[in-house]
Protein backbone atom coordinates (compact mmCIF):
# COMPACT_ATOMS: atom_id res chain seq x y z
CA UNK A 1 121.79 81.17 86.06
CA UNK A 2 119.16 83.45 86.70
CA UNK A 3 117.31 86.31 85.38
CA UNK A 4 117.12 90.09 85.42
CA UNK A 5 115.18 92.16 88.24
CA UNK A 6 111.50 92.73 87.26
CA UNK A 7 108.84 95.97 87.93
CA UNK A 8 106.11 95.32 89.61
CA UNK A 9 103.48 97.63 90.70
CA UNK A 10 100.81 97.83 93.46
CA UNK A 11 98.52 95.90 90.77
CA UNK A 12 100.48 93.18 90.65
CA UNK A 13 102.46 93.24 94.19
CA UNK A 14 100.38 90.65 95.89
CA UNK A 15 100.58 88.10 92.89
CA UNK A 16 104.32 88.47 92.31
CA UNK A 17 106.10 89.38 95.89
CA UNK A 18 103.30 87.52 98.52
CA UNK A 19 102.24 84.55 96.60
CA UNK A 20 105.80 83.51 95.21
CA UNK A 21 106.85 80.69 95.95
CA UNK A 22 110.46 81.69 96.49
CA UNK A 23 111.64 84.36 97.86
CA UNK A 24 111.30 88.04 96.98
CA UNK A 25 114.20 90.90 97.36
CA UNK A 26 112.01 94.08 96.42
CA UNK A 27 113.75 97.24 95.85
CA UNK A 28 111.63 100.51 96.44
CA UNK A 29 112.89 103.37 94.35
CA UNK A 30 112.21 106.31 92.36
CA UNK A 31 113.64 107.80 89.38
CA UNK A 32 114.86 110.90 91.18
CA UNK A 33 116.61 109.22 93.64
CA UNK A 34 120.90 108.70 92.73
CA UNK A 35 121.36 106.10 95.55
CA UNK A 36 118.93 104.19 93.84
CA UNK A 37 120.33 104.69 90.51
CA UNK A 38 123.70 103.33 91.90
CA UNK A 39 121.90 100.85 93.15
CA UNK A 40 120.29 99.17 90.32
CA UNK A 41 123.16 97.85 88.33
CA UNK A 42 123.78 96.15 91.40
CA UNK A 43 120.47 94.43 91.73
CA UNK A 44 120.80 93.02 88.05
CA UNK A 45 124.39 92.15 88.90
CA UNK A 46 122.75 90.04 91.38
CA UNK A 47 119.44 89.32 89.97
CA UNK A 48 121.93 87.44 86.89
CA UNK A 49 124.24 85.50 89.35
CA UNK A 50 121.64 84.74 92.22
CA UNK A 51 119.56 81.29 92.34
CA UNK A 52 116.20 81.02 95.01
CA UNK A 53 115.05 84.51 95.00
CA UNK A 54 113.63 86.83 92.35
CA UNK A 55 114.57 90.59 92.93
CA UNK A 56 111.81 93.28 91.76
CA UNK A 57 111.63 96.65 91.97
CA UNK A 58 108.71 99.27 92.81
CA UNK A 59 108.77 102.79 91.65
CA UNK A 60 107.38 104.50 94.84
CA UNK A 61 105.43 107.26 92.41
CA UNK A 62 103.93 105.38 90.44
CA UNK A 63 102.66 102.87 92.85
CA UNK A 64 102.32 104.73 96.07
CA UNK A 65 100.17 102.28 97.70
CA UNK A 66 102.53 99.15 98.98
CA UNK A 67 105.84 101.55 100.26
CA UNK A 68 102.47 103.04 102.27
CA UNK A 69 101.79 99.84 103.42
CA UNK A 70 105.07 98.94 104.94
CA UNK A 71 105.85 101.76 105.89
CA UNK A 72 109.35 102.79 103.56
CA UNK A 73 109.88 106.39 104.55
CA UNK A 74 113.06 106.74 102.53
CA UNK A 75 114.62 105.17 99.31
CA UNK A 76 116.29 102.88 97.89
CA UNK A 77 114.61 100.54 100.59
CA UNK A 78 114.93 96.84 100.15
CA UNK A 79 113.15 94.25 101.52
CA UNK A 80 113.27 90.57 101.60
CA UNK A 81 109.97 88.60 101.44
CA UNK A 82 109.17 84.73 102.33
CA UNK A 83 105.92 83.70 102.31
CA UNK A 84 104.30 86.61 101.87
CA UNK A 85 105.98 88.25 105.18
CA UNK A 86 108.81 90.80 105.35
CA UNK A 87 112.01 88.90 107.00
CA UNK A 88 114.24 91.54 106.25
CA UNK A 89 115.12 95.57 105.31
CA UNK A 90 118.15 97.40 104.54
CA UNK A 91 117.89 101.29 103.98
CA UNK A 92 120.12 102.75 101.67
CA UNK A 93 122.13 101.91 98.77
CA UNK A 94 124.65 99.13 99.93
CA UNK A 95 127.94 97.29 98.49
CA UNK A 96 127.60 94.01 96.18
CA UNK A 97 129.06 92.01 98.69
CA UNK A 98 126.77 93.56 101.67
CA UNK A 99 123.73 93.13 99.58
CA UNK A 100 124.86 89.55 98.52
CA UNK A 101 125.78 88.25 102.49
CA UNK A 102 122.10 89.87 103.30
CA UNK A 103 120.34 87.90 100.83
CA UNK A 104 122.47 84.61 102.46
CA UNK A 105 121.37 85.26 105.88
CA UNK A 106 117.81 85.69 105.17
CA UNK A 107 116.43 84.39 102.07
């Protein structure tokens, strides 16, 4: 079983996304933003059912810093992260199952 999606900030990005040990789905949202609020019950959905990859999410206000970094010009964004390298984005607030067959094919 596993466990609910997590915040993380640009204090703690590098210590929870780049130096897991499994992989990382991070979401990049904002409270303003409906796709993302569609979006989230989603993640947790997922976050509850999936096993091998945490999911967190990043509010892109309050830590402007790492969606800087790589580069997220619009939101929700999510990216898949191994080893402390992106392998994967999706833009835009996706399906269950379309979210679910990502995570398979990359994670």
């Amino acid at each position: 079983m596993g466990t609910s999606t997590k915040a993380v900030t640009d204090a703690d990005f590098e210590a929870e996304v780049l130096k897991s040990a499994q992989p990382v789905l991070v979401d990049f949202w904002a409270t303003w933003c409906g796709p993302c609020k569609m979006l989230g019950p989603v993640l947790e959905e997922i976050a509850s059912e999936a096993e091998g990859i945490a999911i967190v999410k990043i509010n892109v206000d309050e830590s402007p810093a790492t969606p800087g970094k790589y580069g997220i010009r619009s939101i929700p964004t999510l990216m898949i992260f191994k080893n402390g390298e992106v392998v994967a984005t999706k833009v835009g607030a996706q399906p269950k199952a379309a979210i679910q067959a990502w995570i398979k094919e990359n994670a």
